[in-house]
N, C-alpha and C. Protein backbone atom coordinates (compact mmCIF):
# COMPACT_ATOMS: atom_id res chain seq x y z
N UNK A 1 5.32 9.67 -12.53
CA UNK A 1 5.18 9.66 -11.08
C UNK A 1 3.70 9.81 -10.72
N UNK A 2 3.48 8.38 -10.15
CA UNK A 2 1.63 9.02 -9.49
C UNK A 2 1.74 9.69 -8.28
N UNK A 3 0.77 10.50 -7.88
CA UNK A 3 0.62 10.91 -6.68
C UNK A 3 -0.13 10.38 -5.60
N UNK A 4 0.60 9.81 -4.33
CA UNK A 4 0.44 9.26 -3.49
C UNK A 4 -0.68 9.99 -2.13
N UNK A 5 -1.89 9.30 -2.26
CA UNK A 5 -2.82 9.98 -1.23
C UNK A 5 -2.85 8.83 0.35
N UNK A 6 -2.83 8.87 1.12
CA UNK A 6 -3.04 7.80 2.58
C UNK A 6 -3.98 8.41 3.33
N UNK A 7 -5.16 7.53 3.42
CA UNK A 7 -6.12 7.34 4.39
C UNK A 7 -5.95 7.78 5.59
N UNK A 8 -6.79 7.87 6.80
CA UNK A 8 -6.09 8.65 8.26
C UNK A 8 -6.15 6.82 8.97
N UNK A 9 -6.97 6.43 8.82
CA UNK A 9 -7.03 5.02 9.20
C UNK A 9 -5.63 4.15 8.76
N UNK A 10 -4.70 4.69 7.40
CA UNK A 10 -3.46 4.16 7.25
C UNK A 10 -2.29 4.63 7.72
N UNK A 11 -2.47 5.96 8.40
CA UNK A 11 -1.45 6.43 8.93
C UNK A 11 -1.31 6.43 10.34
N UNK A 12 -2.83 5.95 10.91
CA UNK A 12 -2.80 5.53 12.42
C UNK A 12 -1.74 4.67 12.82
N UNK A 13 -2.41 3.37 11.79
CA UNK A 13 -1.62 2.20 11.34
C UNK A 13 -0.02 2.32 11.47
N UNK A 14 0.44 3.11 10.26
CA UNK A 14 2.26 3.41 10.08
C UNK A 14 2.31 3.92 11.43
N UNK A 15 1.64 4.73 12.45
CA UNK A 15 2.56 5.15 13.37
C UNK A 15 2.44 4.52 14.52
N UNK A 16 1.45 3.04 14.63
CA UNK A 16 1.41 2.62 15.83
C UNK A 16 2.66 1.01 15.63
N UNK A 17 2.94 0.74 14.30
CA UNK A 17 4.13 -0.17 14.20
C UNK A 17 5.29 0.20 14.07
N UNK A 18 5.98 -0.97 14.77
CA UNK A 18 7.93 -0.39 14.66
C UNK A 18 8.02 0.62 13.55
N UNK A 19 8.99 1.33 14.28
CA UNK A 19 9.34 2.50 12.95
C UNK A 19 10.56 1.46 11.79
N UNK A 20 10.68 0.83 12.05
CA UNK A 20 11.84 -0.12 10.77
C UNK A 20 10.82 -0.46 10.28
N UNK A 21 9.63 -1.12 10.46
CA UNK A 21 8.70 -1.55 9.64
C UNK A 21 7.87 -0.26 8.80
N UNK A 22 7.67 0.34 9.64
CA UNK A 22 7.04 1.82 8.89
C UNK A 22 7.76 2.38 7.52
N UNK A 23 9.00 2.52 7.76
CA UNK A 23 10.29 2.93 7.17
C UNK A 23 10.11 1.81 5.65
N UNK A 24 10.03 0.73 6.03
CA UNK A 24 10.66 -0.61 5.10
C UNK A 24 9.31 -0.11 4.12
N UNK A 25 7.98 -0.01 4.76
CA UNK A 25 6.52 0.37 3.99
C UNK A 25 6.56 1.55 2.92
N UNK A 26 7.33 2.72 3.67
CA UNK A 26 7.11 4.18 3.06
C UNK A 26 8.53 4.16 2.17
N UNK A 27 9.35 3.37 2.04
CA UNK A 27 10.09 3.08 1.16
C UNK A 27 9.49 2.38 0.02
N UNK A 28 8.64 1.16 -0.07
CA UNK A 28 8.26 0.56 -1.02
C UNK A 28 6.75 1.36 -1.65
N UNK A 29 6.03 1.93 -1.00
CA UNK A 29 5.15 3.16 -1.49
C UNK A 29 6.22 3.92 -2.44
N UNK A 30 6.95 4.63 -2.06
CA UNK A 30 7.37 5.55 -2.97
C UNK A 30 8.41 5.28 -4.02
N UNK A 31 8.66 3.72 -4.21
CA UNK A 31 9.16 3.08 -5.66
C UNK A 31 7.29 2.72 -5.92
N UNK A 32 6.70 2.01 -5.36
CA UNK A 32 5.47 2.17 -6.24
C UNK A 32 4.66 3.41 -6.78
N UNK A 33 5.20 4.66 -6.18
CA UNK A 33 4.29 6.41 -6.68
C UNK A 33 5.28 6.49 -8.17
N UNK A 34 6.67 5.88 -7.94
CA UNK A 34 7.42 5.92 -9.16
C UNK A 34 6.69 5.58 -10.23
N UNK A 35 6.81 4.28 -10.08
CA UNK A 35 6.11 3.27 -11.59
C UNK A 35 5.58 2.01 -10.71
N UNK A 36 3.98 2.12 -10.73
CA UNK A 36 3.21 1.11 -10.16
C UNK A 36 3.63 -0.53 -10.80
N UNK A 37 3.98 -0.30 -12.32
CA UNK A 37 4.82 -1.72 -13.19
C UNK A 37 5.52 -2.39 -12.94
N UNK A 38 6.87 -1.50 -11.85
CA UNK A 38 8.16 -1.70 -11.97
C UNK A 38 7.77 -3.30 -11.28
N UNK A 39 8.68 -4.07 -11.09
CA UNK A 39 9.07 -5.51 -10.81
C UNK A 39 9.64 -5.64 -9.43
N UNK A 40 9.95 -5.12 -8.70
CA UNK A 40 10.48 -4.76 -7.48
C UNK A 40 9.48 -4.49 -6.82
N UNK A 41 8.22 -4.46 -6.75
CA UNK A 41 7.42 -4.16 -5.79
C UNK A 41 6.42 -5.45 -6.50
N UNK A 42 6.15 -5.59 -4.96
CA UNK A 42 5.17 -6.71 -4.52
C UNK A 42 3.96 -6.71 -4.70
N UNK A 43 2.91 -6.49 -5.98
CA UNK A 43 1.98 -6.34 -6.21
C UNK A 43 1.12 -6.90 -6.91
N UNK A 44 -0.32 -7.16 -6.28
CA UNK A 44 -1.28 -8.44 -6.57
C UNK A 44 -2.95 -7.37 -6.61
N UNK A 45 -3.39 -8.01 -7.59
CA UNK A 45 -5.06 -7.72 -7.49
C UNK A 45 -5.79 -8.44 -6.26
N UNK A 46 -6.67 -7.85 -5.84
CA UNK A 46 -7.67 -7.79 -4.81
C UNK A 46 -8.48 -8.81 -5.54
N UNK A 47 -8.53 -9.90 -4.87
CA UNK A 47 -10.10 -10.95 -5.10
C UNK A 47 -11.13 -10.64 -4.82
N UNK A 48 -12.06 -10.65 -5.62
CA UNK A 48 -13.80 -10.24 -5.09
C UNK A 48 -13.71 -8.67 -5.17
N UNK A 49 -13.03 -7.84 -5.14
CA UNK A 49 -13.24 -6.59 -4.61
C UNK A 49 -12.02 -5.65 -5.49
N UNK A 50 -12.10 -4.38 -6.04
CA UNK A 50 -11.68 -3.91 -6.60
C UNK A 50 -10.07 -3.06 -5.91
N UNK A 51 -9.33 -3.48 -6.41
CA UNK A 51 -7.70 -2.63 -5.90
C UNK A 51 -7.02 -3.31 -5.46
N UNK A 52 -5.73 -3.42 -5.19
CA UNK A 52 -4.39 -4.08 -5.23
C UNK A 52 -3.85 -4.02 -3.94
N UNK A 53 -3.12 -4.94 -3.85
CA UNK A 53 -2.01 -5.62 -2.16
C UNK A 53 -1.06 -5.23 -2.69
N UNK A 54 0.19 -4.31 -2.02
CA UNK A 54 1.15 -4.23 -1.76
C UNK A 54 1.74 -4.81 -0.46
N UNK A 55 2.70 -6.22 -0.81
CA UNK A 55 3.22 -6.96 0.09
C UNK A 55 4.52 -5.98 0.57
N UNK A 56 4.39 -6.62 1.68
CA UNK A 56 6.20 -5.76 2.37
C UNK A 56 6.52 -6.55 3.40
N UNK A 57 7.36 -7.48 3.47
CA UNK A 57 7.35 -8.52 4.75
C UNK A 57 6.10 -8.73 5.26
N UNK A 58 5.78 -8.66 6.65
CA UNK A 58 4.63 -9.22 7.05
C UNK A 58 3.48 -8.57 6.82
N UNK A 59 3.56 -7.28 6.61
CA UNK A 59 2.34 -6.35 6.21
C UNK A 59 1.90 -6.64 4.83
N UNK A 60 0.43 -5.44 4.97
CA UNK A 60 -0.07 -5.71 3.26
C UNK A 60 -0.62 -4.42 3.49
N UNK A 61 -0.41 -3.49 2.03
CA UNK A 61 -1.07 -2.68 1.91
C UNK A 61 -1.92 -2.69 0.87
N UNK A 62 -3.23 -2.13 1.48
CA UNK A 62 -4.46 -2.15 0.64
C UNK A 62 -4.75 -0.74 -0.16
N UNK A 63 -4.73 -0.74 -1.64
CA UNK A 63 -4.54 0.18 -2.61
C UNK A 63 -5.18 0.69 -3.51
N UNK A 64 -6.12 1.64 -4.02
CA UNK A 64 -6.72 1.65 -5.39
C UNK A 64 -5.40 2.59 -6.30
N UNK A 65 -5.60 2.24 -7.22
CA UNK A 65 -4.90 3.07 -8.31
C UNK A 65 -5.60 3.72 -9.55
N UNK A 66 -5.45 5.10 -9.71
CA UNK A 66 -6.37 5.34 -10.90
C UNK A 66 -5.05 5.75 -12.03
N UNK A 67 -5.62 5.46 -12.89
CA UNK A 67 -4.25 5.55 -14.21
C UNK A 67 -4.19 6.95 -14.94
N UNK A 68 -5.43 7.39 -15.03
CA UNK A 68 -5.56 8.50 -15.40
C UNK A 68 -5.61 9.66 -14.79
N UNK A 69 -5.77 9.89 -13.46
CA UNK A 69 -5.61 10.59 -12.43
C UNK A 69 -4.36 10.62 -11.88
N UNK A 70 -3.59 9.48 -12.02
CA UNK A 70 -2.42 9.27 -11.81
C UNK A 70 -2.05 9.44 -10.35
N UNK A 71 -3.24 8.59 -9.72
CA UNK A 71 -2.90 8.48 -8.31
C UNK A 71 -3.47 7.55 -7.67
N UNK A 72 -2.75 7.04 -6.68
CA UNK A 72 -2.27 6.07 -5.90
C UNK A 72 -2.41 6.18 -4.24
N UNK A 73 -4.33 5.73 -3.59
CA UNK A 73 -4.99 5.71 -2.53
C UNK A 73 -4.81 4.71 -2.00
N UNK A 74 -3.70 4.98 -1.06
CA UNK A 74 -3.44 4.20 0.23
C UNK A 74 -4.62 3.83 1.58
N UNK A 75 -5.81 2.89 1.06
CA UNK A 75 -6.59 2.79 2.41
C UNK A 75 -6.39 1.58 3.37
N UNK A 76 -5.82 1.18 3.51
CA UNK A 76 -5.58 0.36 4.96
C UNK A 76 -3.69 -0.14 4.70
N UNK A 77 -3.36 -0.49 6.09
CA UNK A 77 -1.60 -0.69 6.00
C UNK A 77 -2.10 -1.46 7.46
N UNK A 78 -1.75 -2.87 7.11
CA UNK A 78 -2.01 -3.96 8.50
C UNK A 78 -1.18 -5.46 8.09
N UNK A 79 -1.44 -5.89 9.34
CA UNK A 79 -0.49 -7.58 9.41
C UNK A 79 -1.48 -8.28 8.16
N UNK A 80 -0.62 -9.11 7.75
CA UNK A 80 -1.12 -10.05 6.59
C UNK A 80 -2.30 -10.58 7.29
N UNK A 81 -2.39 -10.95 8.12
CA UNK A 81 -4.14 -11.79 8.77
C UNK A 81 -4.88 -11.09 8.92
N UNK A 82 -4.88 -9.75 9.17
CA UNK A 82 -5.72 -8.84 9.36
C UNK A 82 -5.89 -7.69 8.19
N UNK A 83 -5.40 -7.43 7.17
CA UNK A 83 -5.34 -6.68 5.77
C UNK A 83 -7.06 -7.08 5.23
N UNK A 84 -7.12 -8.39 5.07
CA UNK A 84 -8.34 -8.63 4.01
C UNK A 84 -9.57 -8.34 4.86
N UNK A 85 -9.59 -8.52 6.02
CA UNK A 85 -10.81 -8.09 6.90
C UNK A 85 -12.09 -6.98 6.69
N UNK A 86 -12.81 -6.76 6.04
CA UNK A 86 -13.47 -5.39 5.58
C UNK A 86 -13.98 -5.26 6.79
């Protein structure tokens, strides 16, 4: 089990969208704090830039993961057009 840290900028985010969408997000976070491997979660490397997309319907969450620390930094949770934006 990694331990799951979220940004304040990602939790603005979760609480200013539908709560079913929030819900559908903080469900698929916490099969990914399980096992970042598992196959059931929607997960892609970051182009150009270091850390991983977690897809969830229309959202994307933006992720670093450390393996040895065994934790899992939630910094941005936004609409797919607006996720890659730095």
């Amino acid at each position: 089990m990694y331990r799951l840290t979220v940004k304040k900028q990602a939790i603005k985010a979760l609480l200013k969208m539908p709560k079913q969408n929030a819900q559908r997000i903080r469900r698929a976070l916490d099969r990914l704090a399980e096992d970042p491997d598992r196959h059931d979660v929607d997960v892609a490397p970051l182009e150009g830039r270091p850390g991983f997309c977690l897809r969830v319907g229309g959202y994307r969450v933006i992720f670093e993961r450390d393996d040895k620390a065994r934790t899992i930094d939630v910094l941005r949770v936004a609409p797919r057009g607006q996720a890659y934006r730095q």
